[in-house]
Protein backbone atom coordinates (compact mmCIF):
# COMPACT_ATOMS: atom_id res chain seq x y z
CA UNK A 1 0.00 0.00 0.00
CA UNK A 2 1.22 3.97 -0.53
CA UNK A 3 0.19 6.70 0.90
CA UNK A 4 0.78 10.13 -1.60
CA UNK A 5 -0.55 13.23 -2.42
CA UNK A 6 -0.88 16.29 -5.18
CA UNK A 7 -1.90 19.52 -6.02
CA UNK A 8 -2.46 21.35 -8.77
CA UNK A 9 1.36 22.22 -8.14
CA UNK A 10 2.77 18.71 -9.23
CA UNK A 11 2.76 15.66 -7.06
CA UNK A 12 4.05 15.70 -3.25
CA UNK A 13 5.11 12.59 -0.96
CA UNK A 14 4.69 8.79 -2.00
CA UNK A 15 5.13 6.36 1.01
CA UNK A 16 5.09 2.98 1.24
CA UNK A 17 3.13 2.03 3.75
CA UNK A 18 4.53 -1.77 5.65
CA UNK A 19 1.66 -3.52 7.03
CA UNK A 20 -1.62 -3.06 7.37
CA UNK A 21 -2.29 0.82 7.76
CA UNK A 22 -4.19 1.68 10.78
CA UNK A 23 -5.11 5.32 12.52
CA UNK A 24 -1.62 5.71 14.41
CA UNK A 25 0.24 4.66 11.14
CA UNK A 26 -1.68 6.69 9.05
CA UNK A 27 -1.21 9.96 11.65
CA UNK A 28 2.47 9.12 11.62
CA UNK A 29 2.53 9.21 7.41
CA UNK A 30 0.67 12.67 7.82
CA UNK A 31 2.82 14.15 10.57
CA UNK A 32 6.33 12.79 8.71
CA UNK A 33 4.87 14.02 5.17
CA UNK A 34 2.23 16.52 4.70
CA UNK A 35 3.55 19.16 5.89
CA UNK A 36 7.20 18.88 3.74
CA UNK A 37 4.99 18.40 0.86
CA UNK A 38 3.11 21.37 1.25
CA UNK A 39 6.52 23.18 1.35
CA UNK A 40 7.55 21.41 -1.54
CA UNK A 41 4.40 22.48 -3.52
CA UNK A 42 4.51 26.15 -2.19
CA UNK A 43 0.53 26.50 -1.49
CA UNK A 44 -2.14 26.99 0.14
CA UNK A 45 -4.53 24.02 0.76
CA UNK A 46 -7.59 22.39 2.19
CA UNK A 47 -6.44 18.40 2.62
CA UNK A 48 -9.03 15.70 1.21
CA UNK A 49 -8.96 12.49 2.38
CA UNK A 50 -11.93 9.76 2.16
CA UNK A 51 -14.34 8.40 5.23
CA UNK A 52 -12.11 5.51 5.89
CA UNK A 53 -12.17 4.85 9.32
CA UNK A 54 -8.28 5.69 10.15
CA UNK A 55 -8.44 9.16 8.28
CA UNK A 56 -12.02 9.55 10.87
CA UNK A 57 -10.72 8.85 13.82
CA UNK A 58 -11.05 10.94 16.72
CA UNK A 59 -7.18 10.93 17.37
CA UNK A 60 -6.48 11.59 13.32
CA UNK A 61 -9.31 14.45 13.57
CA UNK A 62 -7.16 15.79 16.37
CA UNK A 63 -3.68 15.31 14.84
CA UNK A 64 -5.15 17.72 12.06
CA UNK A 65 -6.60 20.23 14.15
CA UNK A 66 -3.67 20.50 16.27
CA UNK A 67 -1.88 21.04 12.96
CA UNK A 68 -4.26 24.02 11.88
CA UNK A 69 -5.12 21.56 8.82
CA UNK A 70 -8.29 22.15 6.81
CA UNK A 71 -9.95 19.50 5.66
CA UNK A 72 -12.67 19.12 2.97
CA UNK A 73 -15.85 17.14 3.80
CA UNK A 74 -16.02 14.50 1.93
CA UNK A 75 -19.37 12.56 0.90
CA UNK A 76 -19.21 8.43 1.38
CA UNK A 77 -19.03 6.10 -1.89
CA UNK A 78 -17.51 8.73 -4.19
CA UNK A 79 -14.89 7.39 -5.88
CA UNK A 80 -15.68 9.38 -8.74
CA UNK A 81 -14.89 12.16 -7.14
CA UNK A 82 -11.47 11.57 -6.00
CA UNK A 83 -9.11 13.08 -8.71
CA UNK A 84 -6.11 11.02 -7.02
CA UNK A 85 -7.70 7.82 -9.00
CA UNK A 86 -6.81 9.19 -12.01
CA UNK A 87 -3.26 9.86 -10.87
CA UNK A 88 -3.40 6.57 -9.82
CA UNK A 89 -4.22 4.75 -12.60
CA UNK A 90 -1.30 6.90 -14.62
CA UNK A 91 1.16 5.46 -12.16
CA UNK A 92 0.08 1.83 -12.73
CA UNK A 93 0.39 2.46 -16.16
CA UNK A 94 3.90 3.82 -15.94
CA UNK A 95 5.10 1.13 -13.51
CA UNK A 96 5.97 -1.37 -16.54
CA UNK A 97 9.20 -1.84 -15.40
CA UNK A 98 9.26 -5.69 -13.69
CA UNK A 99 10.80 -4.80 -10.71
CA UNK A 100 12.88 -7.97 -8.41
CA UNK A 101 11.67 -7.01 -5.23
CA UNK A 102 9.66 -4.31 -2.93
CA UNK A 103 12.46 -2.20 -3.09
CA UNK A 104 12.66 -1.96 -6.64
CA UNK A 105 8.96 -1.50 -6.76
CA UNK A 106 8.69 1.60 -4.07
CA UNK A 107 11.50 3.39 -6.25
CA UNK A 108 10.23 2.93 -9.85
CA UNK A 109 7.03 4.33 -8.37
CA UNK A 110 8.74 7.03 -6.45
CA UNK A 111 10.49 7.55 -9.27
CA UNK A 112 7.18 7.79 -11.49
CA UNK A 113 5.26 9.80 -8.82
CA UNK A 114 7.77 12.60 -9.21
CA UNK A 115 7.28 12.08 -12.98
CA UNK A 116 3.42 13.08 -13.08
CA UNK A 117 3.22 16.54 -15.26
CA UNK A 118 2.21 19.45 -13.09
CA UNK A 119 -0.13 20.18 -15.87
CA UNK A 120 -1.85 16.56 -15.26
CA UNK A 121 -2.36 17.48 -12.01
CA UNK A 122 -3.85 20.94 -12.35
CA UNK A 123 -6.42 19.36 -15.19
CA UNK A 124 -7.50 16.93 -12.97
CA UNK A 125 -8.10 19.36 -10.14
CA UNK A 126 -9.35 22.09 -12.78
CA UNK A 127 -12.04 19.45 -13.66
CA UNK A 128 -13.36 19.63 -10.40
CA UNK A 129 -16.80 21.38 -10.60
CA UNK A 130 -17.30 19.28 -14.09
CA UNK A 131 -17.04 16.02 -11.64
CA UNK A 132 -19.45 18.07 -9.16
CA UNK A 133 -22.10 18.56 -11.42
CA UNK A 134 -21.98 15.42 -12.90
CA UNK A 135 -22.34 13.48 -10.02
CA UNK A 136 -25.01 15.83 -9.20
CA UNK A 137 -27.37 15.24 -12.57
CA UNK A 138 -26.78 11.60 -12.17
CA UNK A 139 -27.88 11.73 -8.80
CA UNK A 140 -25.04 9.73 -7.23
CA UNK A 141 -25.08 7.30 -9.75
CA UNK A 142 -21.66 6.53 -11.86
CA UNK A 143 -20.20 9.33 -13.92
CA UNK A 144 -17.64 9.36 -16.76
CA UNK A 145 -15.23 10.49 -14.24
């Protein structure tokens, strides 16, 4: 599993995450890499992250208020919504390399991560309200997106 992130100023962190990821692991990705990726990435910004129970936790809630960190509601079952699935789906794609072991794996994809066009990123987050509506007209039903 990886933990990353992006912006509409290029991609930030990829992690590899060992193990199952649980609240405290997931708090100790955030704490370690958020914030040097927000530096990295030089803006402002309002963190998304899905209803899975670790990111809802009352101690991950508190980690990110502590941290003056906004975060963006976020409705359940919207995948479609979620530009990072698109980014996603790019790295598999790029990841053709047959790597020997994990190591080899977590650096062709770090290596691909910090490959991801700025200008892929900022498309996917400049299609934004076009996701909104969509999901909107079809009513929560599946979109294009």
């Amino acid at each position: 599993m990886i933990w990353d992130c992006f912006s509409s100023a290029g991609t930030g962190a990829l992690v590899r995450v060992e193990g199952i990821m649980n609240s405290s692991k997931y708090q100790t990705i955030l704490a370690q890499n958020l914030q040097a990726s927000v530096r990295k990435l030089k803006m402002k910004f309002t963190f998304q992250h899905d209803n899975d129970p670790k990111h809802t936790s009352k101690s991950t809630k508190a980690l990110l208020h502590q941290k003056n960190i906004n975060v963006l509601e976020w409705p359940s079952q919207s995948p479609d919504l979620n530009p990072i699935e698109h980014l996603w789906g790019d790295l598999k794609r790029a990841v053709h390399r047959c790597p020997c072991n994990l190591m080899d794996l977590e650096r062709f994809c770090k290596e691909e991560w910090a490959n991801i066009a700025t200008s892929r990123c900022a498309m996917l987050l400049d299609s934004y309200p076009k996701r909104l509506s969509a999901v909107i007209k079809s009513k929560g039903a599946s979109t294009k997106y």
